[in-house]
Protein backbone atom coordinates (compact mmCIF):
# COMPACT_ATOMS: atom_id res chain seq x y z
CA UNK A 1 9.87 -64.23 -14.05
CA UNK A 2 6.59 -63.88 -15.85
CA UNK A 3 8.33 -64.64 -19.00
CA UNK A 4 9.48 -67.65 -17.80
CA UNK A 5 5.85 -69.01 -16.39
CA UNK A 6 4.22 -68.37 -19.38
CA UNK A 7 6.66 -70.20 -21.10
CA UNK A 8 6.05 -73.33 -18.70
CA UNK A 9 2.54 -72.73 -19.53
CA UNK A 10 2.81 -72.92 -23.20
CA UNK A 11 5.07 -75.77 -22.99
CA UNK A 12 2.36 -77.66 -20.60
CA UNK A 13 -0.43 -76.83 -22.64
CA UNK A 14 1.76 -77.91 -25.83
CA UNK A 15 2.81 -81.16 -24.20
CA UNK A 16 -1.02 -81.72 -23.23
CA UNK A 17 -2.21 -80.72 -26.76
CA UNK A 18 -0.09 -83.49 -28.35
CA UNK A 19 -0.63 -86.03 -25.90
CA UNK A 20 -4.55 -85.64 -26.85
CA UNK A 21 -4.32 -85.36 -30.45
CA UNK A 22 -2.57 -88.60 -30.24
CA UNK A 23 -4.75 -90.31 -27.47
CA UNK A 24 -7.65 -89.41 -30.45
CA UNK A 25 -5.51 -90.81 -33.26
CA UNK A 26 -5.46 -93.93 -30.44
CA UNK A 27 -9.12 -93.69 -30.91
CA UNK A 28 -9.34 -94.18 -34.76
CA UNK A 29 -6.77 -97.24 -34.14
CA UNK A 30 -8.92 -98.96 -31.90
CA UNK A 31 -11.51 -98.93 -34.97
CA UNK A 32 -8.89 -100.30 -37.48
CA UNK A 33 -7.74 -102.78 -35.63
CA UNK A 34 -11.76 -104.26 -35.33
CA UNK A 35 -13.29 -103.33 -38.66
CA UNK A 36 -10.23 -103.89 -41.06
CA UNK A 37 -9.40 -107.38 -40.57
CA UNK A 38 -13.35 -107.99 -40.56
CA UNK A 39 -13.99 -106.17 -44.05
CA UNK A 40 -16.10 -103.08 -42.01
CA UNK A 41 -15.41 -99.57 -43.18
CA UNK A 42 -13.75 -97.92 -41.03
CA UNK A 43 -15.84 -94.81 -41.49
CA UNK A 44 -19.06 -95.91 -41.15
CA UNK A 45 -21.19 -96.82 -38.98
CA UNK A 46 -19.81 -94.29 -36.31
CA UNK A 47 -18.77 -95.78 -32.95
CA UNK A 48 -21.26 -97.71 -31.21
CA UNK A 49 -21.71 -100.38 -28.67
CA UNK A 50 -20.87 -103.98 -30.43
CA UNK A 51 -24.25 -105.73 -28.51
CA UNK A 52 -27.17 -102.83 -28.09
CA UNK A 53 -25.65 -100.68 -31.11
CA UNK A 54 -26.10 -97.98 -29.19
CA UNK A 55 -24.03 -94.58 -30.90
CA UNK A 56 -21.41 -93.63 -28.29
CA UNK A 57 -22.22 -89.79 -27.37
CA UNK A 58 -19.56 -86.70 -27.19
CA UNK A 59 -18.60 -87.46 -23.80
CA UNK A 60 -18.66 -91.47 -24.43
CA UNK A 61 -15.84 -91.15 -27.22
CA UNK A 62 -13.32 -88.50 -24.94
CA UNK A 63 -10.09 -90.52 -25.14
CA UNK A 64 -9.21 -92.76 -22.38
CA UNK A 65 -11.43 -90.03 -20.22
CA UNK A 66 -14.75 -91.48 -21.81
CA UNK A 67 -13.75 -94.79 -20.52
CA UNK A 68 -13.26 -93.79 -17.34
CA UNK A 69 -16.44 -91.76 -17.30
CA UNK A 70 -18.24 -95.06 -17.57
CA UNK A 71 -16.12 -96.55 -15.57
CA UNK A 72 -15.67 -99.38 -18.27
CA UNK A 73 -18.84 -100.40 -19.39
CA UNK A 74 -21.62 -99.24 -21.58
CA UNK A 75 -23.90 -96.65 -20.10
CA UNK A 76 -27.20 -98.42 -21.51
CA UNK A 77 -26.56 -102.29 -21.25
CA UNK A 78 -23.80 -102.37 -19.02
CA UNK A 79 -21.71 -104.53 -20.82
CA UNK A 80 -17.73 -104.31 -20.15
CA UNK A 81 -15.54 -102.29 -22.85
CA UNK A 82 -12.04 -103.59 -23.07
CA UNK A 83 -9.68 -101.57 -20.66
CA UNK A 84 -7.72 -102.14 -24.23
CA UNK A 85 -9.20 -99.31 -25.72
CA UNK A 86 -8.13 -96.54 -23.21
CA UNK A 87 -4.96 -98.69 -23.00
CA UNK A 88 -4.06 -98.15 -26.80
CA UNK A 89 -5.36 -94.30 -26.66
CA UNK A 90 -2.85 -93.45 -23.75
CA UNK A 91 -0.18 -95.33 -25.72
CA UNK A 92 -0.48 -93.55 -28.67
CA UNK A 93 -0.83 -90.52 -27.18
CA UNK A 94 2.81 -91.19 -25.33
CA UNK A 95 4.21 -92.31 -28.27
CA UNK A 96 3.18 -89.23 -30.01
CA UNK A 97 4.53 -87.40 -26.70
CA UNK A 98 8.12 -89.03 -27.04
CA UNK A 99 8.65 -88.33 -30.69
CA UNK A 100 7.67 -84.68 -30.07
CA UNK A 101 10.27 -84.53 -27.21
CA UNK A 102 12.76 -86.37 -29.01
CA UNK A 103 12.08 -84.67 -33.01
CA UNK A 104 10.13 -81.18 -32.28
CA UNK A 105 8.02 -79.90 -34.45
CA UNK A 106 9.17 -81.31 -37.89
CA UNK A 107 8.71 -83.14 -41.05
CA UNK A 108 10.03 -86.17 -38.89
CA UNK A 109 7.92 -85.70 -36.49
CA UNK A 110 4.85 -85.91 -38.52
CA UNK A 111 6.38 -89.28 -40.68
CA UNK A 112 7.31 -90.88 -36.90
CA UNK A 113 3.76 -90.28 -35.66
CA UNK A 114 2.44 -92.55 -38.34
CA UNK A 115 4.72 -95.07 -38.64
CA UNK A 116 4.41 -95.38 -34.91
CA UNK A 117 0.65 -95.72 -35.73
CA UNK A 118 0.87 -98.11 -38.05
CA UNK A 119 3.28 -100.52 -36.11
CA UNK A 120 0.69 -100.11 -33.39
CA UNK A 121 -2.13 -100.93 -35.04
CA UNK A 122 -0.15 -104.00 -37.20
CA UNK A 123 1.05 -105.14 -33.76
CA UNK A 124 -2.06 -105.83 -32.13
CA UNK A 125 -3.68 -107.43 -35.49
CA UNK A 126 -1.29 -109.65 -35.84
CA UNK A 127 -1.66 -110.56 -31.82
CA UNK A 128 -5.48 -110.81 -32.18
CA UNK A 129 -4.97 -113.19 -35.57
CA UNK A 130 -2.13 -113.84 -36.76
CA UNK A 131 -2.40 -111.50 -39.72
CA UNK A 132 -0.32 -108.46 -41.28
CA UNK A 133 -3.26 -106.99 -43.48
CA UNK A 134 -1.51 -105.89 -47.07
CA UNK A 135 -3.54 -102.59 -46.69
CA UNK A 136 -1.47 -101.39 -44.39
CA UNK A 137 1.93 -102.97 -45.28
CA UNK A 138 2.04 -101.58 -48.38
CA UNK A 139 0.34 -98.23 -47.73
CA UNK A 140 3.01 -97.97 -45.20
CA UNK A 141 6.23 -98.88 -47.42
CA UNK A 142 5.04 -96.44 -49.96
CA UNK A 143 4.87 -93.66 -47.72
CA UNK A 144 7.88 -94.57 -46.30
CA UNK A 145 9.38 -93.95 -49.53
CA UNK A 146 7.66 -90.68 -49.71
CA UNK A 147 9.10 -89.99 -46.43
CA UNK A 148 12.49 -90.78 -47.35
CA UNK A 149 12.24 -88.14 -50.48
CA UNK A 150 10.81 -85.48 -48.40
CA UNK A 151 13.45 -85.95 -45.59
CA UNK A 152 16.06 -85.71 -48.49
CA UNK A 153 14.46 -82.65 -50.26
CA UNK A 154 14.59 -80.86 -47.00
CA UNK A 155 18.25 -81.78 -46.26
CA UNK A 156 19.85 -80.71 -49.70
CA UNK A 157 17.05 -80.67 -52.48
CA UNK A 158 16.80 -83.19 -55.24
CA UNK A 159 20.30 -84.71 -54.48
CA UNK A 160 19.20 -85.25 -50.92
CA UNK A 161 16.15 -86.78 -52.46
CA UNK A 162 17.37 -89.31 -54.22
CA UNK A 163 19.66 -90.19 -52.26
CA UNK A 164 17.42 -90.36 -49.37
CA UNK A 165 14.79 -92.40 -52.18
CA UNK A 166 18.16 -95.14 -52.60
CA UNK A 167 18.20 -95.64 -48.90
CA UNK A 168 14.73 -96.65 -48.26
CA UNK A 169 14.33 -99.07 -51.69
CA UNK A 170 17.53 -100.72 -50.30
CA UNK A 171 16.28 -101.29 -46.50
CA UNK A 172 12.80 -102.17 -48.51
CA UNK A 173 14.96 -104.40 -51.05
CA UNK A 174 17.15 -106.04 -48.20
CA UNK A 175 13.89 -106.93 -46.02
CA UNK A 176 12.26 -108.96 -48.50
CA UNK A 177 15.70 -110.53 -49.22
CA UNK A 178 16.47 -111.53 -45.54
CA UNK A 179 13.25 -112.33 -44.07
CA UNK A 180 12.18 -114.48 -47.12
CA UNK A 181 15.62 -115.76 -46.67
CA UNK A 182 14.89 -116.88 -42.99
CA UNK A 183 11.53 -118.01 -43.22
CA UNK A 184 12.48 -120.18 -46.28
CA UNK A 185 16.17 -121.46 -43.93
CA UNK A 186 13.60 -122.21 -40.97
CA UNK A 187 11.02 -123.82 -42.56
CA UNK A 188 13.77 -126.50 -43.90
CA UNK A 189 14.96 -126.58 -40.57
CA UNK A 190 11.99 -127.26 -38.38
CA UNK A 191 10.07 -128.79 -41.21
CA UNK A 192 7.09 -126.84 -41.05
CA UNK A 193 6.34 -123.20 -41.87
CA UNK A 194 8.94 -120.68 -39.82
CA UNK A 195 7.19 -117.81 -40.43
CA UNK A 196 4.28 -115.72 -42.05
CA UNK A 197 4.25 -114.43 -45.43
CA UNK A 198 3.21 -110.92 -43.93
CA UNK A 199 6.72 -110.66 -42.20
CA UNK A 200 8.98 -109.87 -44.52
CA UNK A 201 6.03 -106.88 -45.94
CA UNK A 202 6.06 -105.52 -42.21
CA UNK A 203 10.22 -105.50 -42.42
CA UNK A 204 10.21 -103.88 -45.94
CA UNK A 205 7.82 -101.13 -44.68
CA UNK A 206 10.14 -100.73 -41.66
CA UNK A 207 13.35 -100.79 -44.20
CA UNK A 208 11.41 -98.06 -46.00
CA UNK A 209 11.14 -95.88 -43.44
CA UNK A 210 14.51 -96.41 -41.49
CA UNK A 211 16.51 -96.88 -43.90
CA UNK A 212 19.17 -100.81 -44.41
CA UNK A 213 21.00 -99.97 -41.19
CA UNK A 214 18.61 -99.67 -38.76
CA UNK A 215 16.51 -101.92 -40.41
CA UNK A 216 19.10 -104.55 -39.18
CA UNK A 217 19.60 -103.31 -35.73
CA UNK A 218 15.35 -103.67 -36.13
CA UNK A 219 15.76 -107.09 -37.24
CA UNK A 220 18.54 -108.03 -34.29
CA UNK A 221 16.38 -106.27 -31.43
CA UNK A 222 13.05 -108.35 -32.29
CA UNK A 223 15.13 -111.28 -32.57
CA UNK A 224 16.68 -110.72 -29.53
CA UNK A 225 13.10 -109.48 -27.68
CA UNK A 226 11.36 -112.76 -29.21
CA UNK A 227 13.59 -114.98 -28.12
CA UNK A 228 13.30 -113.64 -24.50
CA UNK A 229 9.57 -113.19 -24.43
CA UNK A 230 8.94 -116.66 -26.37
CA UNK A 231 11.68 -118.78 -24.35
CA UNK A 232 9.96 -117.03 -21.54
CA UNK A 233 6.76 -118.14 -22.38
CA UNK A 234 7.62 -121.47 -23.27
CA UNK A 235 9.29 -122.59 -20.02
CA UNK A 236 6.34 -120.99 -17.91
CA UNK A 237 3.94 -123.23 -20.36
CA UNK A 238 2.25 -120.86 -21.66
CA UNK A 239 3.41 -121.62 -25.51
CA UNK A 240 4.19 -125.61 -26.86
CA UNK A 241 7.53 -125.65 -28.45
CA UNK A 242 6.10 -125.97 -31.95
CA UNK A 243 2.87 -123.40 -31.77
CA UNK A 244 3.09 -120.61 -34.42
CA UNK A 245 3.60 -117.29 -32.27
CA UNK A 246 3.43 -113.88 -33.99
CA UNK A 247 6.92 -112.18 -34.85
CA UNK A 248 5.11 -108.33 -36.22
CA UNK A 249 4.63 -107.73 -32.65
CA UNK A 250 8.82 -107.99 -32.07
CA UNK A 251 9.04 -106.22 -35.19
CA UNK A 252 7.54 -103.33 -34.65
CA UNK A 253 8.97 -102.99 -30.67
CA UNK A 254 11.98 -103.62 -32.34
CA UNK A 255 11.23 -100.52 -35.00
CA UNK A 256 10.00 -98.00 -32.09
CA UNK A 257 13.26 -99.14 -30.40
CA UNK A 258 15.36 -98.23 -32.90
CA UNK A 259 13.23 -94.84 -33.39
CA UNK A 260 14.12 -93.68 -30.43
CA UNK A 261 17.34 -95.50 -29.66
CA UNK A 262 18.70 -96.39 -32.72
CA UNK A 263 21.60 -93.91 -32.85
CA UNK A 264 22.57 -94.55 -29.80
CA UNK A 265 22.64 -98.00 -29.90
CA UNK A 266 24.59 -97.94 -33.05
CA UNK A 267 27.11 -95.58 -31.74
CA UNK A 268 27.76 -97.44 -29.03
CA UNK A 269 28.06 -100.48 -30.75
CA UNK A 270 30.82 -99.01 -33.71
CA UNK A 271 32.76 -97.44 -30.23
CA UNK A 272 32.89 -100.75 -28.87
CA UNK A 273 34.13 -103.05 -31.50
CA UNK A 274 35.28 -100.35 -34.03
CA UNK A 275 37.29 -97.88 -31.31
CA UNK A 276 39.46 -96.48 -33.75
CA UNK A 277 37.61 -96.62 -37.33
């Protein structure tokens, strides 16, 4: 019985620990997604208030709590802090919750904790305007190769790691291939440009990492999300039919999607029009 509390207890105060080292990761996001597109290190100056410059204190900079401390707002000239922040700290810190439930404590675990980062952070960027900074596209594919070799080494050594190494160039290689193939198909069809040039550099990191398989079902799901959300949108007025709308946002749902889901999703796919293969 007391074996099986403290258990509960170390499996709380796990859960909690992981939740909060991500909400703080949450915290460093909410700075790259300001300073980088803007050309502002990212290191210094330390957080501050954007109109008194005031430096935010211990307590000020507690994940999500800080916000709430000051109940939104900055404690010398009162002016409102986007709910945003404490919004992308509590997401990040769930994120890094689910991949610890669904990985444990591995090599994955680590590698799905940034890419899930990085989407994050390219995600909102490209919401806020309309860019996929190369920074972090191609910081991202290369460590998604690196990924890809470690994930191999620990499976079977340097066989594993090549192999593993083949699978992410040829999700990398097939992104650039199909999303340049699409934008270039869509821009002939609509006669005007179909989409960004940053695209097909978010899908390549993404093919990186996942590997040419899921960087499909990646492909299909932010399609099929984009379509929803934008024909949504459209109809209620809130787009015009020709207005350029971000796709790295659908990407990278479409990514943490497959994450999570991805086997699944394929599995049930190959059972359902492949019964007997």
């Amino acid at each position: 019985m007391v074996t099986d509390i403290l258990i509960s207890l170390i499996n709380i105060l796990t859960n909690l620990l992981v939740f909060f080292f991500g909400s703080c990761i949450g915290s460093f996001l909410n700075v790259v997604i300001y300073r980088l597109p803007a050309g502002i290190s990212i290191v210094r100056p330390s957080s501050h208030c954007p109109r008194c410059k005031h430096k935010l204190g211990n307590t000020e900079n507690v994940p999500v709590l800080g916000w709430l401390w000051l109940k939104g707002r900055c404690r010398w000239c009162k002016t409102p802090i986007s709910i945003r922040y404490p919004l992308v700290e509590a997401t990040t810190g769930i994120l890094f919750l689910l991949v610890y439930w669904h990985e444990g404590l591995s090599i994955t675990t680590i590698g799905y904790w940034y890419l899930l980062s990085n989407l994050l952070t390219l995600a909102l960027i490209d919401l806020d305007l309309m860019i996929l900074p190369n920074p972090l596209t191609q910081s991202g594919l290369v460590l998604g190769l690196v990924f890809q070799i470690a994930m191999g080494w620990n499976e079977s050594q340097l066989p594993g790691a090549a192999t593993h190494l083949i699978i992410g160039i040829m999700g990398a290689v097939l992104a650039i291939w199909l999303f340049d193939g699409i934008g270039i198909m869509g821009t002939l069809a609509f006669g005007q440009t179909a989409m960004g040039g940053g695209d097909p550099k978010l899908a390549a990191m993404i093919g990186a990492w996942l590997g040419w398989k899921y960087l499909l079902l990646t492909g299909f799901l932010a399609c099929l999300i984009g379509a929803i959300i934008g024909g949504g949108a459209m109809v209620l007025g809130w787009y015009k039919s020709k207005q350029a709308i971000p796709f790295g946002p659908y990407l990278a749902l479409g990514a943490v999607l497959t994450v999570f889901f991805g086997e699944a999703i394929l599995s049930a796919y190959l059972q359902l029009f492949f019964p007997y293969s």
